[in-house]
C-alpha atoms as a PDB file:
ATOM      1  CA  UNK A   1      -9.352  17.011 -44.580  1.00  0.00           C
ATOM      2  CA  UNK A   2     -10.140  13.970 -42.404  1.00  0.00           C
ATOM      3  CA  UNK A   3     -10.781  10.735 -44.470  1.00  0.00           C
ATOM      4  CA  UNK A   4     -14.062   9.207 -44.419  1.00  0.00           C
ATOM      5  CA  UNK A   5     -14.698   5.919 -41.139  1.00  0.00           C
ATOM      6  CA  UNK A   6     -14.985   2.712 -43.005  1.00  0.00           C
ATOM      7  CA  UNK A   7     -18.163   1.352 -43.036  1.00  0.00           C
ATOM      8  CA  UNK A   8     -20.071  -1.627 -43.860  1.00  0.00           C
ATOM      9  CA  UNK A   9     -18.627  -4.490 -41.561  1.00  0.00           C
ATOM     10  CA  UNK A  10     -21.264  -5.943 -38.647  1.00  0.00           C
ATOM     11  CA  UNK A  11     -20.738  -5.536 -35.254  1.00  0.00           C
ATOM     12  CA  UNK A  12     -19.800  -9.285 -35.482  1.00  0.00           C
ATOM     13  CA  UNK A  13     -17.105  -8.883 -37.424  1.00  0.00           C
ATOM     14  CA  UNK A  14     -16.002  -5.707 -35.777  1.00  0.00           C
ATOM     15  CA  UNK A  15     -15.927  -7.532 -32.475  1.00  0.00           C
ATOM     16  CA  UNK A  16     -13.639 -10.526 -34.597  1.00  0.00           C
ATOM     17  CA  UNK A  17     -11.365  -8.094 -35.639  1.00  0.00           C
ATOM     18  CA  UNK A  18     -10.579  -6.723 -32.396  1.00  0.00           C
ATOM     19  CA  UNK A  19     -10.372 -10.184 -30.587  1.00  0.00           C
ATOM     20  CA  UNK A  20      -8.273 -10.994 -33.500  1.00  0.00           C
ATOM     21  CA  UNK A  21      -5.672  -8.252 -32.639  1.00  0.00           C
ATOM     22  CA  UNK A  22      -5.812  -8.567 -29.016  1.00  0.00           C
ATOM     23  CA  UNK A  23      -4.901 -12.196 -29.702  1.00  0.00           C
ATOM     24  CA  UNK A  24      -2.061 -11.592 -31.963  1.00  0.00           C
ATOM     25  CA  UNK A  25      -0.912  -8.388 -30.123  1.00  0.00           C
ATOM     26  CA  UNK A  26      -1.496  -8.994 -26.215  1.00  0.00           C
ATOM     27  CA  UNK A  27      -1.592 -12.099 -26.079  1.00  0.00           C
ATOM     28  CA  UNK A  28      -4.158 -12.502 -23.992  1.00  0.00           C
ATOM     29  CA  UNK A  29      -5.081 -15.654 -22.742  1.00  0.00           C
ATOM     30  CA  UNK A  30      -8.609 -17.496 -23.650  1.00  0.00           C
ATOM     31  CA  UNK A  31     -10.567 -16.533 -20.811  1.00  0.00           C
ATOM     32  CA  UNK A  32      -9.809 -12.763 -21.176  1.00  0.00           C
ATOM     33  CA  UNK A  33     -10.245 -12.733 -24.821  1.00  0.00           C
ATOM     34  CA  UNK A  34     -13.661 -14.736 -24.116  1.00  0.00           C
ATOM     35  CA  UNK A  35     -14.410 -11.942 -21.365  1.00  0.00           C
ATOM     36  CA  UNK A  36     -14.075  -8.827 -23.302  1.00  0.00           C
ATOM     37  CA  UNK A  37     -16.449 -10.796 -26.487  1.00  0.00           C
ATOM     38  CA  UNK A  38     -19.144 -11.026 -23.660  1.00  0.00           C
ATOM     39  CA  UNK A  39     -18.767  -7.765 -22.310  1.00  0.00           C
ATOM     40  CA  UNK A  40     -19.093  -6.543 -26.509  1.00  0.00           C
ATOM     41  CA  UNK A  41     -22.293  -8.500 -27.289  1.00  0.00           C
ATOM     42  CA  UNK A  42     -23.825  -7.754 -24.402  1.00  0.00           C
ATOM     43  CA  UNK A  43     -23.497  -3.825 -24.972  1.00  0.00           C
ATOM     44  CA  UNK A  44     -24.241  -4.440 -28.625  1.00  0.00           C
ATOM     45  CA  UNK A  45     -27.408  -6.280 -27.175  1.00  0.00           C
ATOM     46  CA  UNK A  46     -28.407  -3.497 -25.421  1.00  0.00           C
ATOM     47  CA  UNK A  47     -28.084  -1.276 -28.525  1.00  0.00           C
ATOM     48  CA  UNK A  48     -30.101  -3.039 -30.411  1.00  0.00           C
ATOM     49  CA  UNK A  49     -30.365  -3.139 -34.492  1.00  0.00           C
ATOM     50  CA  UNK A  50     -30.934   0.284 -35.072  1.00  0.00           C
ATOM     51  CA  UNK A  51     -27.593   1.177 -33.558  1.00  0.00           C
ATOM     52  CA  UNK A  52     -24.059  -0.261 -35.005  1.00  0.00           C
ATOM     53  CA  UNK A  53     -21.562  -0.472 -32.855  1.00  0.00           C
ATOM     54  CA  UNK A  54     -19.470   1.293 -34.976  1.00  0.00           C
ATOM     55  CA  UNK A  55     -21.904   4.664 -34.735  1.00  0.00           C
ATOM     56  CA  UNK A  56     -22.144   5.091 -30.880  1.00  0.00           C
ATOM     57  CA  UNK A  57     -22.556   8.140 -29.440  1.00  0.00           C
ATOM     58  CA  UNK A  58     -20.887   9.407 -25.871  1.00  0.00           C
ATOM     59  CA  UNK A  59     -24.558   9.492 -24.665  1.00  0.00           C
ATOM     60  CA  UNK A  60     -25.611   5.896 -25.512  1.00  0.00           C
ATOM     61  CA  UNK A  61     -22.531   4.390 -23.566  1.00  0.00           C
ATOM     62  CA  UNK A  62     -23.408   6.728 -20.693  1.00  0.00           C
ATOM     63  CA  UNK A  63     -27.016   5.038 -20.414  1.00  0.00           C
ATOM     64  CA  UNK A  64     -25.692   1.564 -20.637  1.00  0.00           C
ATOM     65  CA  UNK A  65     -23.787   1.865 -17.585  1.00  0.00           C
ATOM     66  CA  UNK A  66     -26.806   3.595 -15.962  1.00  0.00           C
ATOM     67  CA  UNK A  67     -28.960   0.995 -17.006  1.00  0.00           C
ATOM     68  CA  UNK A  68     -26.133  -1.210 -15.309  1.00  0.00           C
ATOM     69  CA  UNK A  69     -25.962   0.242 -12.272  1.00  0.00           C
ATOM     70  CA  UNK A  70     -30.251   0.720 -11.740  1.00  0.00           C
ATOM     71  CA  UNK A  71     -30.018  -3.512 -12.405  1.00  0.00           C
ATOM     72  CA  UNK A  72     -27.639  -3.977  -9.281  1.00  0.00           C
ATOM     73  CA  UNK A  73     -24.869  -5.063 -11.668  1.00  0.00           C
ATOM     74  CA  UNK A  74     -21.942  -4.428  -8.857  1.00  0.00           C
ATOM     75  CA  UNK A  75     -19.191  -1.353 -10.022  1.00  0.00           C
ATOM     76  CA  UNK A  76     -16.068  -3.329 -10.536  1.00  0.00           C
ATOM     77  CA  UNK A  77     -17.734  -5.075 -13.423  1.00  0.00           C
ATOM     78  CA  UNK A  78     -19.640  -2.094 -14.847  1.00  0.00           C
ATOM     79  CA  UNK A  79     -15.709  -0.579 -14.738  1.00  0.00           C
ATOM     80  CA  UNK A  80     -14.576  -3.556 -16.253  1.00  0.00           C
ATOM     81  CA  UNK A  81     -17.457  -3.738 -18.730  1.00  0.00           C
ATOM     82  CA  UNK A  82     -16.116   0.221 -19.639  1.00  0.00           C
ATOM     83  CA  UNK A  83     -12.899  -0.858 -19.600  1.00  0.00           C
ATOM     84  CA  UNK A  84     -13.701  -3.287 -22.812  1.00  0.00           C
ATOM     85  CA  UNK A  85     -15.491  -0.674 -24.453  1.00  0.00           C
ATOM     86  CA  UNK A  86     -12.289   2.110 -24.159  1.00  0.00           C
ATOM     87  CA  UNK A  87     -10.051  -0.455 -25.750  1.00  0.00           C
ATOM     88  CA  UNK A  88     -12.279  -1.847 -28.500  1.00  0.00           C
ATOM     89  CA  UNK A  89     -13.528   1.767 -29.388  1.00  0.00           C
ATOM     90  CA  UNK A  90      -9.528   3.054 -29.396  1.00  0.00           C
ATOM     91  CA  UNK A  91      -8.903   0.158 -31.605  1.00  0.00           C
ATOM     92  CA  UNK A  92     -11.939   1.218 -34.153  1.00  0.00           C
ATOM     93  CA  UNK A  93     -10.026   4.466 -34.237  1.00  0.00           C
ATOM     94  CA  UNK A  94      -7.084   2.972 -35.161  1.00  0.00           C
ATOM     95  CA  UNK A  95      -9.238   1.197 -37.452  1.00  0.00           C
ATOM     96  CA  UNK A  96     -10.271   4.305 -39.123  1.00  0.00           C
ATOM     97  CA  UNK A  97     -14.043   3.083 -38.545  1.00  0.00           C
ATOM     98  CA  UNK A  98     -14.869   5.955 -36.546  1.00  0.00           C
ATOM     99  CA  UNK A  99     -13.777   9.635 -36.120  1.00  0.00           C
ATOM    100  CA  UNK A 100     -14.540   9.956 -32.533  1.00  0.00           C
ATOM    101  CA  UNK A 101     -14.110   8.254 -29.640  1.00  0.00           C
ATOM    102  CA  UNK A 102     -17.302   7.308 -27.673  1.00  0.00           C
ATOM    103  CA  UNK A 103     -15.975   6.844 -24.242  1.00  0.00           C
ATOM    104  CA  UNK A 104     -14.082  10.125 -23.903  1.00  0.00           C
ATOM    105  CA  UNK A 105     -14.551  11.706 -20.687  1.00  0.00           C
ATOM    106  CA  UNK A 106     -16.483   9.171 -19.624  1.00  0.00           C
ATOM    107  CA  UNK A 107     -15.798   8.025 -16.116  1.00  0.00           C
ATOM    108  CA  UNK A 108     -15.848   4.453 -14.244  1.00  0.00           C
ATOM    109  CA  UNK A 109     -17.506   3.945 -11.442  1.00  0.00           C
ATOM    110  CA  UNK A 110     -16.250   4.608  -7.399  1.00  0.00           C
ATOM    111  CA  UNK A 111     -14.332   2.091  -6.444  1.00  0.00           C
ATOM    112  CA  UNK A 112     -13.703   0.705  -2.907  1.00  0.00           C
ATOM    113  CA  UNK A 113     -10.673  -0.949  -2.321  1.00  0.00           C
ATOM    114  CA  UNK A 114     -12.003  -4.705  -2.625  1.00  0.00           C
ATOM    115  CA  UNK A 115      -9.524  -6.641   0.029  1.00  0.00           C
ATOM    116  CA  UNK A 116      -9.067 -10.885  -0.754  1.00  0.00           C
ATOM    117  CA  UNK A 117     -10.504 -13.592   1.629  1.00  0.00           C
ATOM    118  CA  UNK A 118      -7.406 -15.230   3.164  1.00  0.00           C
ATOM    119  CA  UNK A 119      -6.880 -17.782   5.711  1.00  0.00           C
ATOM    120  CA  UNK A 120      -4.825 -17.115   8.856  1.00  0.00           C
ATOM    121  CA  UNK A 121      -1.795 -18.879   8.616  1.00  0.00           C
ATOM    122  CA  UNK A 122      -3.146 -21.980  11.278  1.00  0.00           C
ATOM    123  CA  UNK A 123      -6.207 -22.623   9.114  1.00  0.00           C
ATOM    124  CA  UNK A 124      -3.769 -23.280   5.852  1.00  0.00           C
ATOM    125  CA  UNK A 125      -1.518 -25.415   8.169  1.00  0.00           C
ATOM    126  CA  UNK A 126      -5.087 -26.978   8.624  1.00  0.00           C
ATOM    127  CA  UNK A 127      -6.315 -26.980   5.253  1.00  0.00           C
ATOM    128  CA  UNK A 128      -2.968 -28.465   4.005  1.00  0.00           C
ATOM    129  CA  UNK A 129      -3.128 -31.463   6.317  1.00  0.00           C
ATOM    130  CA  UNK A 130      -6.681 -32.059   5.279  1.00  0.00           C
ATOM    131  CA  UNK A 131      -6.025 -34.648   2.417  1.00  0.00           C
ATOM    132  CA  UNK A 132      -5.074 -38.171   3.373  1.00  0.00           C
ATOM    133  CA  UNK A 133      -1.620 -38.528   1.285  1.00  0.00           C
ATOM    134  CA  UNK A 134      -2.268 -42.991   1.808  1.00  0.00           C
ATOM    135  CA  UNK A 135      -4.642 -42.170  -0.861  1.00  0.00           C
ATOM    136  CA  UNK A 136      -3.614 -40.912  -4.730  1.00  0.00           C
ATOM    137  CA  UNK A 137      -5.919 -38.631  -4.552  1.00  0.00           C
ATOM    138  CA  UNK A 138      -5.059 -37.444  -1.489  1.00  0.00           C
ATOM    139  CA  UNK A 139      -1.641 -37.161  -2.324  1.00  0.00           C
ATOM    140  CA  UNK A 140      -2.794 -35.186  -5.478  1.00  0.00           C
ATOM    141  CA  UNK A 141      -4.123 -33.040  -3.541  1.00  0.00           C
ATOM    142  CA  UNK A 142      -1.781 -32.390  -0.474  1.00  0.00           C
ATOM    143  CA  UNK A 143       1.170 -31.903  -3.198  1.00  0.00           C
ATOM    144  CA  UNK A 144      -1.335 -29.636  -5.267  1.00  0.00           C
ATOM    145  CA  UNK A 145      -1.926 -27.204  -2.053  1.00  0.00           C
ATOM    146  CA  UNK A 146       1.432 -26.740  -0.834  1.00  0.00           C
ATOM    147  CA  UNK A 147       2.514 -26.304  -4.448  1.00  0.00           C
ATOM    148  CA  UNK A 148      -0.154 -23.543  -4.548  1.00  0.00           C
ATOM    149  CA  UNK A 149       0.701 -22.081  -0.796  1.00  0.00           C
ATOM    150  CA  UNK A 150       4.551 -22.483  -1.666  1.00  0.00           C
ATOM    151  CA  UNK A 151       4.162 -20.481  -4.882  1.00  0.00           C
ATOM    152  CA  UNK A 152       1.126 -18.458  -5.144  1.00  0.00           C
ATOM    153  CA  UNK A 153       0.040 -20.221  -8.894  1.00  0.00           C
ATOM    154  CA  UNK A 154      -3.042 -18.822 -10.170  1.00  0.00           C
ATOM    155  CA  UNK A 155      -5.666 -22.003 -10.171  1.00  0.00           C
ATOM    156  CA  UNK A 156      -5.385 -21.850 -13.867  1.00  0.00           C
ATOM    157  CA  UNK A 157      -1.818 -21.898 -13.796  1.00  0.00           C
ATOM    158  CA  UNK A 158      -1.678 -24.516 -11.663  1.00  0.00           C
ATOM    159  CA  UNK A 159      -3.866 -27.181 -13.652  1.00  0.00           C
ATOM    160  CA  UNK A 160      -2.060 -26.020 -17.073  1.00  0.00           C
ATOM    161  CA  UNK A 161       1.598 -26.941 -15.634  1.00  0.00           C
ATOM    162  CA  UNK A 162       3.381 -29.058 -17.708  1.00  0.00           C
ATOM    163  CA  UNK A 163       5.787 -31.326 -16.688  1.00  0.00           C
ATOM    164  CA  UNK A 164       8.760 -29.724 -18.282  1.00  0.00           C
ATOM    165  CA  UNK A 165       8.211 -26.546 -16.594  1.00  0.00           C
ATOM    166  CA  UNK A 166       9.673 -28.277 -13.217  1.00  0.00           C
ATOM    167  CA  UNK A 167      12.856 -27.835 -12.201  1.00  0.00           C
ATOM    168  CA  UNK A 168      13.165 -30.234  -8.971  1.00  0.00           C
ATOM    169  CA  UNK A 169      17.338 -30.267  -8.610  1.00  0.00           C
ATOM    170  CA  UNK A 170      17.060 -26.214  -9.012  1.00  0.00           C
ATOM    171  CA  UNK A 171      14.115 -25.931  -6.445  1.00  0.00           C
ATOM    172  CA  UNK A 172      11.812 -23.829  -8.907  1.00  0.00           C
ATOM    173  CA  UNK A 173       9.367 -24.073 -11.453  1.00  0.00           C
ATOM    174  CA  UNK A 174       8.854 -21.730 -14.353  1.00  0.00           C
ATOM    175  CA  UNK A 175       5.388 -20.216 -14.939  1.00  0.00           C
ATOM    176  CA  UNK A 176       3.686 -18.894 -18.349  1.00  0.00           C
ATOM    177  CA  UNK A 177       1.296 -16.415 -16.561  1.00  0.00           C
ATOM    178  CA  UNK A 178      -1.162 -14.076 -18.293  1.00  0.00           C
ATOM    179  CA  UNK A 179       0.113 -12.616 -21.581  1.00  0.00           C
ATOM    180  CA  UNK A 180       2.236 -15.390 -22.475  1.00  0.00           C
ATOM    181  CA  UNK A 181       4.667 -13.426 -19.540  1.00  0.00           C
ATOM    182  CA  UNK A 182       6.707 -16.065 -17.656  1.00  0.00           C
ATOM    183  CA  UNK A 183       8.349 -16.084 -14.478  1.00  0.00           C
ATOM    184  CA  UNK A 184      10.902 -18.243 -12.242  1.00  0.00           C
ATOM    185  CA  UNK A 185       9.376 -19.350  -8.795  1.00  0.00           C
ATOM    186  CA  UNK A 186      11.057 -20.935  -6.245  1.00  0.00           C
ATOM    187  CA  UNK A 187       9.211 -24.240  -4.313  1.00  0.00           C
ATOM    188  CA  UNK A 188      10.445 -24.251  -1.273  1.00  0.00           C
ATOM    189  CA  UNK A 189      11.423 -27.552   0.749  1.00  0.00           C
ATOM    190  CA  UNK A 190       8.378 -29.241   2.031  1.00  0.00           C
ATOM    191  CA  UNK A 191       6.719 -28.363  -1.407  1.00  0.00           C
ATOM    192  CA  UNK A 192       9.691 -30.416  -3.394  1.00  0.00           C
ATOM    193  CA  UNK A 193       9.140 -33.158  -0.849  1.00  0.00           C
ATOM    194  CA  UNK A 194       5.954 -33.698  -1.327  1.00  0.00           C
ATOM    195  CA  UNK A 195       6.377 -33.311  -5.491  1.00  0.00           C
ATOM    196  CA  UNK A 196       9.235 -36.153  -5.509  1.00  0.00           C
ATOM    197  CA  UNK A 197       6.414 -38.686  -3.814  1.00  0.00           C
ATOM    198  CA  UNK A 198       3.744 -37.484  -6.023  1.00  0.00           C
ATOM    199  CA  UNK A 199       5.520 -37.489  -8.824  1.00  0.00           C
ATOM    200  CA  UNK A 200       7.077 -41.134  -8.066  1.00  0.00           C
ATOM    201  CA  UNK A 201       3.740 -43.046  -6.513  1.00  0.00           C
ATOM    202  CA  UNK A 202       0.403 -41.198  -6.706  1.00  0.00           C
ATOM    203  CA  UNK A 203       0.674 -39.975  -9.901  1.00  0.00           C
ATOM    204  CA  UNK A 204       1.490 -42.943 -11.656  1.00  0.00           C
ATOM    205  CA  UNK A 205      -1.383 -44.547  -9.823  1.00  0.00           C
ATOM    206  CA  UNK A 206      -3.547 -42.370 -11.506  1.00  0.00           C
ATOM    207  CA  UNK A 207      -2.050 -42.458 -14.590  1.00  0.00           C
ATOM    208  CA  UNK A 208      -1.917 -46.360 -14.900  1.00  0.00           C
ATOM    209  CA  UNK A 209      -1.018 -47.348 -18.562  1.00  0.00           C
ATOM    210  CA  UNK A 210      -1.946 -43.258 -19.488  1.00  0.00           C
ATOM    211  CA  UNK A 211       0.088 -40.658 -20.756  1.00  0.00           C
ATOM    212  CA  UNK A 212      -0.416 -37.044 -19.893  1.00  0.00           C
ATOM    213  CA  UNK A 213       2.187 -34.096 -20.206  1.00  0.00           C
ATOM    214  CA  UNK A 214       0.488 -32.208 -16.930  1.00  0.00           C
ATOM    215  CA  UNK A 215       1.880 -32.650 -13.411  1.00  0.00           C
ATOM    216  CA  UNK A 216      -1.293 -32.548 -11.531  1.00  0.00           C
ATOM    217  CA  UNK A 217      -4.250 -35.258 -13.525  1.00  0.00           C
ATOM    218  CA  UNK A 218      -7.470 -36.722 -12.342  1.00  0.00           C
ATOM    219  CA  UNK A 219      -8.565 -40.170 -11.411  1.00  0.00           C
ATOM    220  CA  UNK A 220      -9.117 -40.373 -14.942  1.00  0.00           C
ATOM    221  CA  UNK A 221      -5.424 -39.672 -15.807  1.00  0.00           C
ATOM    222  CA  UNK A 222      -6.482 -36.239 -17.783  1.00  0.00           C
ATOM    223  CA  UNK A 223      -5.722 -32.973 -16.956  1.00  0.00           C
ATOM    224  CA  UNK A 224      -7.637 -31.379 -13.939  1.00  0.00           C
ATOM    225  CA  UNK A 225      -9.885 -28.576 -14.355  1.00  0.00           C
ATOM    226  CA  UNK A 226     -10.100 -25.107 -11.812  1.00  0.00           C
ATOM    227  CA  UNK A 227     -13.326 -26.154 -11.177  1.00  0.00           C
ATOM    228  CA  UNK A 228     -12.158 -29.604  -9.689  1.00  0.00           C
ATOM    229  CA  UNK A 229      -9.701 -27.734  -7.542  1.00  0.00           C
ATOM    230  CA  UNK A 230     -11.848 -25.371  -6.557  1.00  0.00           C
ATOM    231  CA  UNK A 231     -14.075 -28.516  -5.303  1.00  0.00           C
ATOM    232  CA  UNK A 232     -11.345 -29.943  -3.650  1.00  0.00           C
ATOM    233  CA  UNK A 233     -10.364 -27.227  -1.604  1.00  0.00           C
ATOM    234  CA  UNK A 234     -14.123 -25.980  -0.633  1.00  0.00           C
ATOM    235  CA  UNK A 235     -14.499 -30.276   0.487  1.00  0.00           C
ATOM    236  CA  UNK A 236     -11.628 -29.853   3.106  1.00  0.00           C
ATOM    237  CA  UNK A 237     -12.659 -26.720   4.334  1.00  0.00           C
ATOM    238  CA  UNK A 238     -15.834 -27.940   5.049  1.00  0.00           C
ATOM    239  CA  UNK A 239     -14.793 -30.652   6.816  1.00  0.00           C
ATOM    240  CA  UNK A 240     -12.676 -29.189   8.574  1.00  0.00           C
ATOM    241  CA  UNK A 241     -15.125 -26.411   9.814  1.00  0.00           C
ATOM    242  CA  UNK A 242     -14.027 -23.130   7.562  1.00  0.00           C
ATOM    243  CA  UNK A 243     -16.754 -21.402   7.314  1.00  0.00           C
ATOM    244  CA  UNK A 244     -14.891 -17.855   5.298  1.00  0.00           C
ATOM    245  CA  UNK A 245     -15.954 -16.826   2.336  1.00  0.00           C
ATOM    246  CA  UNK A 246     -13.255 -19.007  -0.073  1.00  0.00           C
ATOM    247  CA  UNK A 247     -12.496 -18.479  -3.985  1.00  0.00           C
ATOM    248  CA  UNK A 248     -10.123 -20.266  -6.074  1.00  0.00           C
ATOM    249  CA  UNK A 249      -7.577 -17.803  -5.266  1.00  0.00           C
ATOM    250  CA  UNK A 250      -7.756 -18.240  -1.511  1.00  0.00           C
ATOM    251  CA  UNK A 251      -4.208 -19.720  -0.849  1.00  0.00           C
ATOM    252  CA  UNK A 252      -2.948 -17.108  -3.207  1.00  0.00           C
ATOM    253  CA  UNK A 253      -4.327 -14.117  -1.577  1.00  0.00           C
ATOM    254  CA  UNK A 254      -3.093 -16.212   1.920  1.00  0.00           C
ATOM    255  CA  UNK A 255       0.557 -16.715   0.167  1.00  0.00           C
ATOM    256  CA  UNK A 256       1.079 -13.132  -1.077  1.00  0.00           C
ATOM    257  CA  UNK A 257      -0.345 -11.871   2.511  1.00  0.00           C
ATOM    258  CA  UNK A 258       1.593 -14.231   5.178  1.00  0.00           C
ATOM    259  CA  UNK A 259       4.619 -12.974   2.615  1.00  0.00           C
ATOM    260  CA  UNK A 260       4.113  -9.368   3.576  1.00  0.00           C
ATOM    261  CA  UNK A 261       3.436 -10.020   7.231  1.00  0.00           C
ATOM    262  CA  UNK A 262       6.563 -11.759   7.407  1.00  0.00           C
ATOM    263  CA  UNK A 263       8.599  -8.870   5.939  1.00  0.00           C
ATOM    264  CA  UNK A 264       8.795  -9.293   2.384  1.00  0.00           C
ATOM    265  CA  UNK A 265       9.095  -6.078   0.152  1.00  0.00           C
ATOM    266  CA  UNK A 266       6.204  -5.102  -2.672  1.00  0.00           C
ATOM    267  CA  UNK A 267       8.413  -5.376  -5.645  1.00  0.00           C
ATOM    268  CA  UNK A 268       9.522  -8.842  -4.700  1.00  0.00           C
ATOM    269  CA  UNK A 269       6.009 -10.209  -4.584  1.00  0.00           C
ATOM    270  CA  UNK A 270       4.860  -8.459  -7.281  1.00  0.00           C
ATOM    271  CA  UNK A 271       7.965 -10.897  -9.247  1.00  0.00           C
ATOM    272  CA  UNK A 272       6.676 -13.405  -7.321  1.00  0.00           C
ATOM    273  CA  UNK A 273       3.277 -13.119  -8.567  1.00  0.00           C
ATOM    274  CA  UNK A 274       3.864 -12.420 -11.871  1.00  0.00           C
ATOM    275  CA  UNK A 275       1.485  -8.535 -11.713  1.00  0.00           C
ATOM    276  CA  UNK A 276       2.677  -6.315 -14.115  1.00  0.00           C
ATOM    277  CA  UNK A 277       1.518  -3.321 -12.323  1.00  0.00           C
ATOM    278  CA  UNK A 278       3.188  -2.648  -9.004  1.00  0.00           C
ATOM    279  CA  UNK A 279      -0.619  -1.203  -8.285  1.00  0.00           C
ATOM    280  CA  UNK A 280      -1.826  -4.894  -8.716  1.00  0.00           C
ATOM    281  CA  UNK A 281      -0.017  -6.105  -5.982  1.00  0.00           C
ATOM    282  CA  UNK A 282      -0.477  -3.083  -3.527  1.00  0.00           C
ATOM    283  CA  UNK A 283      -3.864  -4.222  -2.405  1.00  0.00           C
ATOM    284  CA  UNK A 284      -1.889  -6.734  -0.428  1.00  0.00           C
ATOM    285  CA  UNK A 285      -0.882  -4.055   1.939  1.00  0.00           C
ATOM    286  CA  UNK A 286      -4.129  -3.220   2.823  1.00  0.00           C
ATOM    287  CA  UNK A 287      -4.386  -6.809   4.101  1.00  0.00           C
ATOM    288  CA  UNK A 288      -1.567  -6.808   5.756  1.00  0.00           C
ATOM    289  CA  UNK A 289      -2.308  -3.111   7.655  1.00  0.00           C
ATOM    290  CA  UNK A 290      -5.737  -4.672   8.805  1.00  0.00           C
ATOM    291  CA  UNK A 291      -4.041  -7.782  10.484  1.00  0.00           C
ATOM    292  CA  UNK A 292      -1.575  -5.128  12.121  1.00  0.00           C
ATOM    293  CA  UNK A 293      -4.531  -3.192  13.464  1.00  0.00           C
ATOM    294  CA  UNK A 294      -6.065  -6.415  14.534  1.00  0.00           C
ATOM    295  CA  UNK A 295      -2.685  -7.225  16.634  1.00  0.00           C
ATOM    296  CA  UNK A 296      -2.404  -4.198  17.730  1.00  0.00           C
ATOM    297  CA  UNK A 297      -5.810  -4.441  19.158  1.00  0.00           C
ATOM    298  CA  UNK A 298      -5.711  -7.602  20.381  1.00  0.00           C
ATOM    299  CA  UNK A 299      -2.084  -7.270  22.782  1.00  0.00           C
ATOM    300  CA  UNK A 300      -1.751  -3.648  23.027  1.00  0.00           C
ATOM    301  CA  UNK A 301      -2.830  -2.926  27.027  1.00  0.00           C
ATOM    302  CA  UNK A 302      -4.570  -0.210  25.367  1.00  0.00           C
ATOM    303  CA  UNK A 303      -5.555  -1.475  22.423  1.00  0.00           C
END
């Protein structure tokens, strides 16, 4: 005979609990962890008092994400939103604070393959020429784009490099990605050349008398935020005329695309990129078929 679901915790605490474990389990990074608490309170919100979470029914998570989708909320977030609500109710079942699994059978919205912005490989040679390295801050940011081009660093990545984590003579620098998961990525030449006169003049320009542990800081000499390079590189494209849609993930999405177009194999970049599904890293090709098409159309006599 099946033992009775625990009872009497508050959807509050339920929600703690399974942060708690995805914490000490996954170990999922901050913003992840804060994404799947907001995606929780706002279903409980929907519920509604009269409803704990831990006594939904199949039919009440069906009309949330109907109510979702009738308020224009776009699909890859109502499957993400479902996505939070598989794992957190599997976890109550672990929990023994429910017997059956709400989200059974139900099914995520159609998806359409989404493909990144990118920039052709003249507007990054562009973009990366944009600062004015006689300037710290312009050296900051030169160094901190072809760092990002050479390597394909997630923004957040990026601003949370510590100076340890550099390995100049050995031409690489080691990441800590998502999940704690880290990864060896080489620099490449121009992107160690413009590190070594960072690191030697602008840097401790901005730093004056300051101390930080983080390779890339702010006029301030603390660390730098993504929204501050996200600012930075919307500024240069502006002035230089760019007028794509950009994200903070631009010269990633342009890195892991100019890498397929020049040859490179899936499973590499996937490495390189630090994915741990293979899947992850397919969407690239999709990118990288469309710019085919668009050559082939462009020199083919009968294109």
């Amino acid at each position: 005979m099946a033992s009775e679901p625990h009872r009497g915790q508050s959807g509050g605490e339920l929600v703690e609990r399974f942060l708690d474990r995805l914490w000490l389990e996954a170990g999922l990074s901050d913003n992840t962890l804060a994404a799947y608490g907001r995606d929780l309170r706002r279903f409980a919100e929907w519920l509604g008092e009269g409803t704990p979470l831990d006594q939904v029914r199949r039919e009440q998570v069906l009309g949330f994400m109907a109510m979702q989708m009738r308020s224009g909320v776009k699909p890859r977030t109502i499957a993400r939103q479902l996505s939070t609500l598989r794992r957190f109710y599997r976890h109550l079942l672990d929990e023994g604070c429910l017997r059956e699994d709400p989200c059974r059978e139900v099914e995520p919205p159609r998806l359409d393959a989404r493909l990144p912005d990118t920039l052709t490989e003249a507007e990054v040679e562009a973009l990366l020429n944009a600062p004015d390295p006689g300037d710290p801050l312009g050296m900051r940011d030169r160094t901190m784009l072809e760092v990002m081009y050479a390597t394909g660093l997630r923004v957040s990545e990026l601003v949370g490099l510590p100076l340890g984590r550099l390995r100049q003579d050995a031409g690489y620098v080691m990441v800590t990605g998502k999940g704690g998961k880290q990864r060896l990525v080489p620099l490449g030449e121009e992107a160690l050349g413009w590190l070594g006169r960072y690191l030697d003049h602008a840097r401790p320009a901005l730093l004056e008398t300051r101390a930080s542990d983080r390779v890339f800081v702010s006029r301030r000499g603390g660390g730098l935020t993504r929204q501050a390079v996200w600012y930075r590189i919307r500024k240069y494209a502006r002035e230089l005329g760019i007028d794509k849609p950009l994200s903070p993930h631009t010269l990633r999405h342009s890195f892991a695309t100019h890498l397929l177009n020049h040859g490179m194999d899936l499973r590499s970049l996937q490495m390189l990129l630090g994915h741990s599904d293979l899947s992850t890293t397919q969407i690239y090709t999709h990118v990288a078929r469309e710019r085919l098409k668009s050559l082939h159309a462009s020199h083919h006599p009968r294109g």
